[in-house]
Protein backbone atom coordinates (compact mmCIF):
# COMPACT_ATOMS: atom_id res chain seq x y z
CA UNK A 1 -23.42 152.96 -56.47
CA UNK A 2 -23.30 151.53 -52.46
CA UNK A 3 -21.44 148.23 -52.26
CA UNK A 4 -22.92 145.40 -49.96
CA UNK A 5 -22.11 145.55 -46.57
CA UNK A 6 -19.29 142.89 -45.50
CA UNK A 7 -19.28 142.38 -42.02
CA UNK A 8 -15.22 143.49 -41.25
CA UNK A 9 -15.46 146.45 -43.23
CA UNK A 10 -16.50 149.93 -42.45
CA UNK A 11 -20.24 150.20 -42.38
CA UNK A 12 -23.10 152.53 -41.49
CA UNK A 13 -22.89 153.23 -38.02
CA UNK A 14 -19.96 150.75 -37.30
CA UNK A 15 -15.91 151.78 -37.89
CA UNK A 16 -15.10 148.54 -37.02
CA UNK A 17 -17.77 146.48 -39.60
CA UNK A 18 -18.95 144.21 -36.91
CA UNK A 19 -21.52 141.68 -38.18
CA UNK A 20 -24.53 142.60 -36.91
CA UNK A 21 -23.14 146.33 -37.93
CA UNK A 22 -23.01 145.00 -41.21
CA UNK A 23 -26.34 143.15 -41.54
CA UNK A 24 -28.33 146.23 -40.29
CA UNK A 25 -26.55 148.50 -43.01
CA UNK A 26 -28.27 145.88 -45.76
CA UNK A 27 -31.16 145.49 -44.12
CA UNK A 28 -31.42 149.15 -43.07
CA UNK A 29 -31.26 149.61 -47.04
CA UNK A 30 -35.04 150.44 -48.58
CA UNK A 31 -36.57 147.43 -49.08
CA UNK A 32 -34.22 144.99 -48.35
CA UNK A 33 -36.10 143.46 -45.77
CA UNK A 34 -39.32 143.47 -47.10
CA UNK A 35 -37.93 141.44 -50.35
CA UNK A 36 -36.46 138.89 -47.56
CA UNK A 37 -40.15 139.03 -45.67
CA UNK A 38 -41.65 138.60 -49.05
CA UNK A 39 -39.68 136.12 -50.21
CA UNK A 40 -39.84 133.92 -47.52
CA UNK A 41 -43.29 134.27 -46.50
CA UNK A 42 -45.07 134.12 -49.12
CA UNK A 43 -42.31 131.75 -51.71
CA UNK A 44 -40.53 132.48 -54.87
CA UNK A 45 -41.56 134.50 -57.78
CA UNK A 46 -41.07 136.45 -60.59
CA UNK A 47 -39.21 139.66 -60.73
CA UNK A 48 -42.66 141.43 -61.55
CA UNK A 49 -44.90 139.50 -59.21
CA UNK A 50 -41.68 140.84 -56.27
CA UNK A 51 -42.60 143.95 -57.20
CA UNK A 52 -46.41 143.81 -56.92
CA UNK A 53 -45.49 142.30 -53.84
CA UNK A 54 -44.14 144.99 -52.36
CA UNK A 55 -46.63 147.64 -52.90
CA UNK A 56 -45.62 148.26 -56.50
CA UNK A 57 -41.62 149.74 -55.72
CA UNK A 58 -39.73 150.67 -58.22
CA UNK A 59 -37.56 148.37 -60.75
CA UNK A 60 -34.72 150.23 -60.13
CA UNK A 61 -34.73 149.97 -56.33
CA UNK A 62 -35.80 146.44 -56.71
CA UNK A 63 -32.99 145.85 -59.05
CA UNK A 64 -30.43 147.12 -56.95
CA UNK A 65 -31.94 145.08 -53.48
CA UNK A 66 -31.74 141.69 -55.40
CA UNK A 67 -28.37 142.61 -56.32
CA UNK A 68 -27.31 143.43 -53.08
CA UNK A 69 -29.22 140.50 -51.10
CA UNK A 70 -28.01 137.89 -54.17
CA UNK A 71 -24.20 139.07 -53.20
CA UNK A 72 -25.13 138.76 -49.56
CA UNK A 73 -26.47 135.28 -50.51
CA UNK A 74 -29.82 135.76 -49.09
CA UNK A 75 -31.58 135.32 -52.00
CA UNK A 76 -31.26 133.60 -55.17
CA UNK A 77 -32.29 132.52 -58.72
CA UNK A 78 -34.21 129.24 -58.62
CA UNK A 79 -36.82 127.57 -61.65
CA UNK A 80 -39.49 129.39 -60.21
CA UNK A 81 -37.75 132.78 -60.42
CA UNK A 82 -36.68 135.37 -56.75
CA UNK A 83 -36.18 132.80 -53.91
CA UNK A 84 -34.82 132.98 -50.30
CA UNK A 85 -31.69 131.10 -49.58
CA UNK A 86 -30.91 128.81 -46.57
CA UNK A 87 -29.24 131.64 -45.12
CA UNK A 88 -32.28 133.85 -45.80
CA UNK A 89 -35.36 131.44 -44.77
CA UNK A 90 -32.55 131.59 -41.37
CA UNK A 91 -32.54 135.39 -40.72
CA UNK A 92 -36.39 135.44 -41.71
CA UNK A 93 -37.18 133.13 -38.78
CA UNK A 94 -34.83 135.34 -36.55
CA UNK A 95 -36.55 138.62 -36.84
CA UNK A 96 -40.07 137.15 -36.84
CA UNK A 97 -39.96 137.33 -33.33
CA UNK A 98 -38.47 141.19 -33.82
CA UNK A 99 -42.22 141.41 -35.33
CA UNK A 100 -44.08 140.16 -32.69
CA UNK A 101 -42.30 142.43 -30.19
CA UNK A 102 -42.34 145.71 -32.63
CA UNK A 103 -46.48 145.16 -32.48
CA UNK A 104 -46.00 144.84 -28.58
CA UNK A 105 -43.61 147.73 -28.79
CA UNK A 106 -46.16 150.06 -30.99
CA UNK A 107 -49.01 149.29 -28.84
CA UNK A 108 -47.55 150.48 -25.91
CA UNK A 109 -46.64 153.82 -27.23
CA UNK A 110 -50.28 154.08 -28.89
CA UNK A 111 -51.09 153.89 -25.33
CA UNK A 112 -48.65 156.20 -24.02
CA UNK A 113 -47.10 154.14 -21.72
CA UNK A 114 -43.32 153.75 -21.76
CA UNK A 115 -42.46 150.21 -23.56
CA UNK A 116 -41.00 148.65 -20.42
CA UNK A 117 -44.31 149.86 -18.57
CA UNK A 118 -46.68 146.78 -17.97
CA UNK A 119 -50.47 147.74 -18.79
CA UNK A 120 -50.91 149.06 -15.35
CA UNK A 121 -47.93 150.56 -14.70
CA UNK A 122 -48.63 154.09 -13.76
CA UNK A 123 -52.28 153.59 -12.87
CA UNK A 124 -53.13 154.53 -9.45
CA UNK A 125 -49.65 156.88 -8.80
């Protein structure tokens, strides 16, 4: 069964465990960030209304993300049931802007210009 990723520890795609190293492992992880996204966009729930959530995944994955994002103490139990922890409400406002930019970043290759390419870079050449 993978362990969580602890940032000083060997990780995927890091020797040396480096935080960040260690936060894309879990994050890298299927579904772990959409339980995060969920969780903190639209608020805490049920382990069934999670799932439904997030186009119907299976129990056993979802089992094994809450796990894995409870020991990373993103998310925890609370009265209302799944929730997003200080530390997760955090990273979700971090990589909202890595949303924006990834729709930037897909539009430009829909286009086939080069990402770094402004809209009209390359016309006229």
């Amino acid at each position: 069964m993978p362990t969580v990723p602890i940032p000083g520890r060997k990780v995927r795609g890091s020797a040396s465990g480096v935080p960040i190293m260690a936060l894309f492992d879990l994050l890298g992880r299927r579904w772990a960030m959409g339980v995060v996204w969920t969780l903190c966009k639209d608020g805490p729930c049920s382990f069934r209304t999670l799932q439904a959530r997030c186009d119907a995944m299976s129990p056993t994955v979802l089992n094994v993300r809450l796990k894995e994002l409870r020991e990373a103490g993103l998310v925890g139990l609370s009265d209302a049931g799944y929730a997003a922890t200080a530390q997760g409400h955090e990273l979700y406002l971090l990589l909202r802007p890595l949303g924006a930019w990834s729709k930037q970043w897909a539009g430009a290759l829909a286009a086939g210009r080069a990402p770094d390419e402004g809209p009209e870079s390359g016309e006229g050449t």
